[in-house]
C-alpha atoms as a PDB file:
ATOM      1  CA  UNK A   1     -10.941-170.875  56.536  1.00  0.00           C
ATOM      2  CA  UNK A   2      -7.457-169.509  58.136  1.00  0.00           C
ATOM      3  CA  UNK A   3      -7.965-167.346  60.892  1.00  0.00           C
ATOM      4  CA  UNK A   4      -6.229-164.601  58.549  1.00  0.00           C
ATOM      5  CA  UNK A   5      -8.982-165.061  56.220  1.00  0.00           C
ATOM      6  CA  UNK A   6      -9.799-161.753  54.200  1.00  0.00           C
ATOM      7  CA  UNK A   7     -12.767-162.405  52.202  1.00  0.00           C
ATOM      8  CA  UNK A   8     -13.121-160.676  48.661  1.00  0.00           C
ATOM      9  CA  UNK A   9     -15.567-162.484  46.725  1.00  0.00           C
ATOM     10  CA  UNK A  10     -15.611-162.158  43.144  1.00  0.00           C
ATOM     11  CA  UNK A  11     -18.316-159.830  41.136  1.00  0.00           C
ATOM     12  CA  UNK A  12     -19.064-162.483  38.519  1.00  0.00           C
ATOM     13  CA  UNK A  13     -22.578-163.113  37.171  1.00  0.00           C
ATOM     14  CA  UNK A  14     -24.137-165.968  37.667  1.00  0.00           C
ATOM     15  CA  UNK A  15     -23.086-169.142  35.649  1.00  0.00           C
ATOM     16  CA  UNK A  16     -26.191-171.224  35.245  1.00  0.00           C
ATOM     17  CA  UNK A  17     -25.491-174.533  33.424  1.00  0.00           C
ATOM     18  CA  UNK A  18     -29.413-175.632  34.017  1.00  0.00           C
ATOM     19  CA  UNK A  19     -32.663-175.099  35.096  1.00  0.00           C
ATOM     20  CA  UNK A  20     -35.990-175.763  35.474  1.00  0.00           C
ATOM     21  CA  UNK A  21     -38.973-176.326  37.949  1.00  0.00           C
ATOM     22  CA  UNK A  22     -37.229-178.604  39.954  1.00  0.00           C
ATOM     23  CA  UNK A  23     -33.541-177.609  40.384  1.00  0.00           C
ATOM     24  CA  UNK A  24     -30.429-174.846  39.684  1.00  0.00           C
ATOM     25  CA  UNK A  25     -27.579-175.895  38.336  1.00  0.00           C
ATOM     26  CA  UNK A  26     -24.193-173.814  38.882  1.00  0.00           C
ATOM     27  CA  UNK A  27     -20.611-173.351  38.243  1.00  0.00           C
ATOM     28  CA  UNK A  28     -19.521-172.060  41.529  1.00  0.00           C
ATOM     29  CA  UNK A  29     -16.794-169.452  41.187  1.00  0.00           C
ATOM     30  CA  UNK A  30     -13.223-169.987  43.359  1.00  0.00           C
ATOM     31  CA  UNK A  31     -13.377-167.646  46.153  1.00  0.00           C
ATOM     32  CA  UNK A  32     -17.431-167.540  46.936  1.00  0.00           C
ATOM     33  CA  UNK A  33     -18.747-169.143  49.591  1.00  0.00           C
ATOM     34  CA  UNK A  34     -21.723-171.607  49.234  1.00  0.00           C
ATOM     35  CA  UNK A  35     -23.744-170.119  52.066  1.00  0.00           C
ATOM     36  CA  UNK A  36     -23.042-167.093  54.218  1.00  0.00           C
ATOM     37  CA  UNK A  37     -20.570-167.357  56.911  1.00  0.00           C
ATOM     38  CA  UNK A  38     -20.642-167.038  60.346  1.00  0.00           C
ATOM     39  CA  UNK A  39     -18.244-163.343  60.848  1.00  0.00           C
ATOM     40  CA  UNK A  40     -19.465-160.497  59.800  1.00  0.00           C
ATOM     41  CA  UNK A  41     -18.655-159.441  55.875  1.00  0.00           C
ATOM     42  CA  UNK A  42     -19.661-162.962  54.820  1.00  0.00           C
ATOM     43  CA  UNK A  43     -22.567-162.764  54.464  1.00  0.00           C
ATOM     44  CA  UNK A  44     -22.348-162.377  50.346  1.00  0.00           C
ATOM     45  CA  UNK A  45     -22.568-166.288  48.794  1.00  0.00           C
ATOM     46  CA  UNK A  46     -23.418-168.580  46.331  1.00  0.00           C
ATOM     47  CA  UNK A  47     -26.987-169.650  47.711  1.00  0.00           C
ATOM     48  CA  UNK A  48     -28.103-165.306  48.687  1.00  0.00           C
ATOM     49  CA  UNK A  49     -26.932-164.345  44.775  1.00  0.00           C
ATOM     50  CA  UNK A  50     -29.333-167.394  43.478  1.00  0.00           C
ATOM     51  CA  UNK A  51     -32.597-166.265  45.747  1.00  0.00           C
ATOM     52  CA  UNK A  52     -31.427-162.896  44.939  1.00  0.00           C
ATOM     53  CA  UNK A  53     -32.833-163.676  41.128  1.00  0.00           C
ATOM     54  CA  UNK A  54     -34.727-166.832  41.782  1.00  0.00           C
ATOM     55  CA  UNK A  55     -36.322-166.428  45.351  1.00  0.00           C
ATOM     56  CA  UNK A  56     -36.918-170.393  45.460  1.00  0.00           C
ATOM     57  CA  UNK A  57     -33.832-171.361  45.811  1.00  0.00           C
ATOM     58  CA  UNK A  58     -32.924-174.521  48.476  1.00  0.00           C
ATOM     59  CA  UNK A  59     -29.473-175.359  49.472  1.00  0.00           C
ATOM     60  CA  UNK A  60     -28.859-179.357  48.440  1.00  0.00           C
ATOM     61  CA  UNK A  61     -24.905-179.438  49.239  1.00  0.00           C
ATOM     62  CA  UNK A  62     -21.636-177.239  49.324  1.00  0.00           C
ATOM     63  CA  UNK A  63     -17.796-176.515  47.694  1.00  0.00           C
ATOM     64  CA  UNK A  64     -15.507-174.571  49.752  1.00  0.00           C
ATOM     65  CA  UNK A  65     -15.032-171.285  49.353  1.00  0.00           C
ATOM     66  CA  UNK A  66     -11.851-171.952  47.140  1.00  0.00           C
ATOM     67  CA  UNK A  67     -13.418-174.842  45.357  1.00  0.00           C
ATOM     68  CA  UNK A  68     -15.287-173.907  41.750  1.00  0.00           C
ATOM     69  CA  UNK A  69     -17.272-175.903  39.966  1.00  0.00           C
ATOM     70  CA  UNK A  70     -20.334-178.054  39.550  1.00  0.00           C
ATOM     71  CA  UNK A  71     -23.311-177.112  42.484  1.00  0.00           C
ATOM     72  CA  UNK A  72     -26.828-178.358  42.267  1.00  0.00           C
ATOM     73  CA  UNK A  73     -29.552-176.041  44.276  1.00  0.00           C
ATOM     74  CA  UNK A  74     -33.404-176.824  44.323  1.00  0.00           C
ATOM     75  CA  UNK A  75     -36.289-175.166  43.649  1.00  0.00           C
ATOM     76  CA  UNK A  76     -38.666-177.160  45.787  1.00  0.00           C
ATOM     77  CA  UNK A  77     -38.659-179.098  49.424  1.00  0.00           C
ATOM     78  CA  UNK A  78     -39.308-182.147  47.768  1.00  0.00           C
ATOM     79  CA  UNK A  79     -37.080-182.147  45.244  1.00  0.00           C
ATOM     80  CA  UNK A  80     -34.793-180.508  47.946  1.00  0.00           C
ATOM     81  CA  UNK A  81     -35.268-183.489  50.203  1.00  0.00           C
ATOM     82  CA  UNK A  82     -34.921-186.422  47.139  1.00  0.00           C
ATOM     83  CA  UNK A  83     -31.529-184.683  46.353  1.00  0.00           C
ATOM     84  CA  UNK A  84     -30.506-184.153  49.857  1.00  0.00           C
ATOM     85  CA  UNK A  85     -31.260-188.368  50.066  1.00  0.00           C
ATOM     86  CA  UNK A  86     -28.781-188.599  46.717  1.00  0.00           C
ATOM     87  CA  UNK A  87     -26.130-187.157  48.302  1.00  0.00           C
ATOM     88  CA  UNK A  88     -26.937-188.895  52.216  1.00  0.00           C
ATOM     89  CA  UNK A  89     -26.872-192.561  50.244  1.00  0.00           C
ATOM     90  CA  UNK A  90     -23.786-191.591  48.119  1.00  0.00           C
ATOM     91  CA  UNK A  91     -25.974-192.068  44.514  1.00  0.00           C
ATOM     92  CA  UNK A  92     -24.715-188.883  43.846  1.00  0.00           C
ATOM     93  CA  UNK A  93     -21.154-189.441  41.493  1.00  0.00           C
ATOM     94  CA  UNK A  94     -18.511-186.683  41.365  1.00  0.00           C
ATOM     95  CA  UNK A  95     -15.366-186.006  39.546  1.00  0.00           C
ATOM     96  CA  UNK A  96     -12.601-183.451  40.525  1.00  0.00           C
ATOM     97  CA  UNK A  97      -9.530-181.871  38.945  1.00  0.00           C
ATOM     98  CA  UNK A  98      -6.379-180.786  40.957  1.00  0.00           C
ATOM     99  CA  UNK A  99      -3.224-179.602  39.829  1.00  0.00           C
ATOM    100  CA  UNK A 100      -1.130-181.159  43.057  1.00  0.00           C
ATOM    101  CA  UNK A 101       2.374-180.588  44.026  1.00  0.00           C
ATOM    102  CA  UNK A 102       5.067-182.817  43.309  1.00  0.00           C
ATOM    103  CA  UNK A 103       5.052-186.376  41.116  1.00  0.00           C
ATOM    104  CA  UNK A 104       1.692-188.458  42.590  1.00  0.00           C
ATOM    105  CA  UNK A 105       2.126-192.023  41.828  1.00  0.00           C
ATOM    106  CA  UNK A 106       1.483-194.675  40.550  1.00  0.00           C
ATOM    107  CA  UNK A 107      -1.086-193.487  37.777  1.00  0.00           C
ATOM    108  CA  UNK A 108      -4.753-194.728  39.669  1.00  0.00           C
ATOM    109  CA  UNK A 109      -5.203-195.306  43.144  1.00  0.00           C
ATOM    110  CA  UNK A 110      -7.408-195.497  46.100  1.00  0.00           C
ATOM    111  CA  UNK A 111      -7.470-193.664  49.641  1.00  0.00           C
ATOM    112  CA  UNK A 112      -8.879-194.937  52.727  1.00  0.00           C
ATOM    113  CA  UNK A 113      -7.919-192.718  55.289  1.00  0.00           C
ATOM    114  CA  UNK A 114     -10.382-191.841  57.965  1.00  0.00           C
ATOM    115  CA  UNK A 115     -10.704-188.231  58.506  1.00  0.00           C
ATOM    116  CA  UNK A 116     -12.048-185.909  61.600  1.00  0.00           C
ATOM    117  CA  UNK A 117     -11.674-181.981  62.663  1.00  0.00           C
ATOM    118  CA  UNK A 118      -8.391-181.254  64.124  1.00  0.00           C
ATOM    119  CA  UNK A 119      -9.861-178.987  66.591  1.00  0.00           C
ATOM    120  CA  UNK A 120      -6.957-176.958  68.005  1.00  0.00           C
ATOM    121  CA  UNK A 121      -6.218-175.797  64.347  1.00  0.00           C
ATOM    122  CA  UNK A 122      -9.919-175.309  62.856  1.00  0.00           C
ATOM    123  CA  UNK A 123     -10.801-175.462  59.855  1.00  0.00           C
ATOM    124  CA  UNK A 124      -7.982-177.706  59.371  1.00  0.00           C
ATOM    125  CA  UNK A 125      -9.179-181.264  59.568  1.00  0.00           C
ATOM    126  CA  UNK A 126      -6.930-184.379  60.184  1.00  0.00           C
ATOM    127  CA  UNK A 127      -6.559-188.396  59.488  1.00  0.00           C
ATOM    128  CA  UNK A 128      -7.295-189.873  62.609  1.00  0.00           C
ATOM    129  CA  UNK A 129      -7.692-193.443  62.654  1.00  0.00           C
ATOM    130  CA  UNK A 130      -9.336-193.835  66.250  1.00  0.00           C
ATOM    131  CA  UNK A 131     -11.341-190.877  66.238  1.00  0.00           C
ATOM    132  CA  UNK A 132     -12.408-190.137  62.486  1.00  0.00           C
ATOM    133  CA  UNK A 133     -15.171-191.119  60.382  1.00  0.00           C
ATOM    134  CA  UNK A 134     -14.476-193.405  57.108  1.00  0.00           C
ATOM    135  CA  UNK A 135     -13.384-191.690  53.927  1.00  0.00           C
ATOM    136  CA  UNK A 136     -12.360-193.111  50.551  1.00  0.00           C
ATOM    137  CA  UNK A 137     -11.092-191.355  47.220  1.00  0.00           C
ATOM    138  CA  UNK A 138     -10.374-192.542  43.869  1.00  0.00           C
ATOM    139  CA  UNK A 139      -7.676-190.895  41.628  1.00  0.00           C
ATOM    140  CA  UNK A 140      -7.001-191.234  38.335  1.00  0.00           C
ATOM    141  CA  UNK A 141      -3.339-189.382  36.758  1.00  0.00           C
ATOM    142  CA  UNK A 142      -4.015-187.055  34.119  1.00  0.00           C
ATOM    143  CA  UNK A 143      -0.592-186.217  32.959  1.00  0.00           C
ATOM    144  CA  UNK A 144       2.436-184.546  34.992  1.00  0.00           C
ATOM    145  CA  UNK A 145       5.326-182.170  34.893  1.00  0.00           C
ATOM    146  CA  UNK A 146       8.553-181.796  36.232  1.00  0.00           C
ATOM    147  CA  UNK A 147       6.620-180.185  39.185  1.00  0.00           C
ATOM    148  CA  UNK A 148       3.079-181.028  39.700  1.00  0.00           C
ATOM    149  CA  UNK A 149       0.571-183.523  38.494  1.00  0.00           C
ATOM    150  CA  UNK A 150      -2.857-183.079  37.126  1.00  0.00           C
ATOM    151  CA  UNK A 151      -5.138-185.529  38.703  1.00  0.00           C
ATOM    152  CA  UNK A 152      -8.791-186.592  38.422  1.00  0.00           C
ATOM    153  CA  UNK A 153     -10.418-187.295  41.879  1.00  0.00           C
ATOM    154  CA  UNK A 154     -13.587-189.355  42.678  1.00  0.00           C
ATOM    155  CA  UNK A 155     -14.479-188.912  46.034  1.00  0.00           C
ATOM    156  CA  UNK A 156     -16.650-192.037  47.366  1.00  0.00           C
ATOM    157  CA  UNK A 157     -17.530-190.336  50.670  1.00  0.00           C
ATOM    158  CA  UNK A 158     -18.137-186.545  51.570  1.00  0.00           C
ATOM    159  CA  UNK A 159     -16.183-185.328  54.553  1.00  0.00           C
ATOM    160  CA  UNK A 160     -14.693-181.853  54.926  1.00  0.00           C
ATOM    161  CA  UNK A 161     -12.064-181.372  53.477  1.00  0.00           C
ATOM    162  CA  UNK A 162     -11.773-184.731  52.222  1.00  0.00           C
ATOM    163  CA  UNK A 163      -9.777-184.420  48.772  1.00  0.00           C
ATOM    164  CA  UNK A 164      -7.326-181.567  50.343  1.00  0.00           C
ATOM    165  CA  UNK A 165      -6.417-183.862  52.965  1.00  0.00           C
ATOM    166  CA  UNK A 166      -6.127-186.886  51.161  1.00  0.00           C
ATOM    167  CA  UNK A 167      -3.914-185.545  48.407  1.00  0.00           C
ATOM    168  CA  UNK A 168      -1.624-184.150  51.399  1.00  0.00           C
ATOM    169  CA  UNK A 169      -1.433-187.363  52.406  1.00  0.00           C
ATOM    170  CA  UNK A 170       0.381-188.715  49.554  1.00  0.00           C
ATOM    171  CA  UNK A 171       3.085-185.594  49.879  1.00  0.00           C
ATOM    172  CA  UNK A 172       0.988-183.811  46.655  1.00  0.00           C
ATOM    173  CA  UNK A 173      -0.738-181.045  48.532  1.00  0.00           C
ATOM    174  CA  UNK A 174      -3.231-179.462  45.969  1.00  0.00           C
ATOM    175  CA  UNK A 175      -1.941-176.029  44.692  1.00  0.00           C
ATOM    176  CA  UNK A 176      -2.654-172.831  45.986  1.00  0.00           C
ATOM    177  CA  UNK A 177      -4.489-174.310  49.154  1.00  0.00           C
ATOM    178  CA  UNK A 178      -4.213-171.677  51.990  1.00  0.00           C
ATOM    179  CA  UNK A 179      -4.922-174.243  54.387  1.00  0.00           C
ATOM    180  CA  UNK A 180      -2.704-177.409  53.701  1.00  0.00           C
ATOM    181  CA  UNK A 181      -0.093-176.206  51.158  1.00  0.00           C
ATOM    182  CA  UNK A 182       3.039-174.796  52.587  1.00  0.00           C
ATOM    183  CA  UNK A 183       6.004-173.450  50.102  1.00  0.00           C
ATOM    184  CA  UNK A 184       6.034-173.098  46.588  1.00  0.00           C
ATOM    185  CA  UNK A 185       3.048-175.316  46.811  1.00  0.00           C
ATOM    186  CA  UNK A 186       0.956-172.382  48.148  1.00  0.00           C
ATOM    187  CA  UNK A 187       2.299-169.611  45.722  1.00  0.00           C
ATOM    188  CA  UNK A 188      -0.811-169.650  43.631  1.00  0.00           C
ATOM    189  CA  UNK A 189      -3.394-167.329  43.290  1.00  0.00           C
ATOM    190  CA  UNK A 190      -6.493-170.344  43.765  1.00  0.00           C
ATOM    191  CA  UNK A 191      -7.103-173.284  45.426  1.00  0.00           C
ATOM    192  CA  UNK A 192      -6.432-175.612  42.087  1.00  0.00           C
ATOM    193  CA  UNK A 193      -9.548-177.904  42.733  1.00  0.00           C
ATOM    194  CA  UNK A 194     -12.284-177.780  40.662  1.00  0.00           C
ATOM    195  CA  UNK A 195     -15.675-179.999  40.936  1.00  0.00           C
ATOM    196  CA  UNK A 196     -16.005-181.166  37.437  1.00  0.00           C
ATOM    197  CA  UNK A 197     -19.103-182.957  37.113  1.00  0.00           C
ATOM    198  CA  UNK A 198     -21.837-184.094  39.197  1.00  0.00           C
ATOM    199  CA  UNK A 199     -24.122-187.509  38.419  1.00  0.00           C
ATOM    200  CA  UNK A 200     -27.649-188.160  40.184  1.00  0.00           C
ATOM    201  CA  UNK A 201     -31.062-188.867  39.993  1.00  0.00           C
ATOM    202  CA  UNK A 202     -33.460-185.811  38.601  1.00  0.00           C
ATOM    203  CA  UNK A 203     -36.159-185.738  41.128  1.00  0.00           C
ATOM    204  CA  UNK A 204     -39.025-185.249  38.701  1.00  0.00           C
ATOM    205  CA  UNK A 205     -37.949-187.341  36.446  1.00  0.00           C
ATOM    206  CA  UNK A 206     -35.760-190.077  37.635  1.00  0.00           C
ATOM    207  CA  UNK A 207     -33.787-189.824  35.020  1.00  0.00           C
ATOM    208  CA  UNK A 208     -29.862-189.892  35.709  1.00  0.00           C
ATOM    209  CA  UNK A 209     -28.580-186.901  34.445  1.00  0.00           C
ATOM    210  CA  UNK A 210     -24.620-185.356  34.444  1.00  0.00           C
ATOM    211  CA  UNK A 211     -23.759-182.140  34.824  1.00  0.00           C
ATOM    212  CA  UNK A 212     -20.514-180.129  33.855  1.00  0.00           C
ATOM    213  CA  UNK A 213     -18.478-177.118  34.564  1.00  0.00           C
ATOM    214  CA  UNK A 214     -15.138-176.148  32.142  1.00  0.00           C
ATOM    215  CA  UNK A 215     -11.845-176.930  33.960  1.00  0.00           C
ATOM    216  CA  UNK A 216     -10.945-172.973  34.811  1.00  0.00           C
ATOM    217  CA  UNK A 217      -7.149-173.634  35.567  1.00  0.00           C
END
């Protein structure tokens, strides 16, 4: 987060999409963080709300604070540890809308741009091809305007930051981000990224099951 970071979390109720005795399933709101953070007056999240109503809640992964969408919590330490393993091995699939600035072409594409913290400017994090750690994303055009695209991501790795970065990358910063955007770009009232769906392995089951949050923007 910017160092001018004020944070107002949103008094939403929870949006479960699914549960049972093995995992939570959420649609994260923009402007909540996942767990609490570190300064004082963050200490209001995603994960405290969830054990607030259903005390065995487990983290499994996180969105950024101004990232909504698709989260998967669970409700156990094994199934806790078999979905911490889906994410770790990269079983776990995930899709991603952004509204980005300016015209991205051509209409797919792949990123390989390795990616590590640019630690005079934290949060912000930076390509760095001696220094940072592989990372790889997948797009896929949705349709465009005169000044933005709409863009499906896949991210194939997990880094911080990863999709922000990579779209700024191709001169299409994602809208609204506080971080990366600068200009007109950053004249929105949300980060417009939105975790769309998340694929894995239930771990009672087996079974490989999708799960799916409405696009909010």
């Amino acid at each position: 987060m910017i160092p001018d970071f004020i944070y107002t979390p949103p008094h939403v109720p929870l949006d479960i999409l699914h549960q049972d005795a093995q995992i939570i399933v959420v649609n994260k709101p923009a402007g909540l963080l996942s767990v609490p953070g570190k300064l004082e007056g963050r200490e209001d999240c995603l994960v405290s709300r969830l054990q607030a109503a259903h005390w065995d809640t487990l983290l499994v992964h996180r969105l950024d604070c101004d990232t909504s969408g698709v989260m998967i919590f669970a409700r156990t330490k094994q199934a806790q540890g078999f979905l911490g393993q889906e994410f770790e091995k990269r079983r776990a699939k995930k899709t991603y809308i952004a509204e980005v600035y300016g015209t991205l072409t051509p209409d797919h594409g792949h990123i390989d741009l390795p990616l590590c913290a640019d630690w005079p400017n934290r949060p912000r994090q930076m390509v760095d091809y001696v220094h940072g750690r592989p990372a790889q994303t997948d797009w896929q055009v949705i349709s465009r305007t005169p000044e933005s695209t709409r863009v499906r991501l896949f991210p194939l790795t997990g880094r911080s930051h990863q999709l922000r970065v990579h779209m700024l990358a191709q001169d299409c910063p994602i809208l609204g981000d506080p971080i990366y955007a600068t200009g007109k770009a950053r004249d929105f009232p949300r980060l417009m990224l939105h975790a769309e769906s998340l694929s894995l392995h239930h771990p009672e089951t087996k079974d490989w099951i999708t799960f799916s949050a409405p696009i909010p923007f």
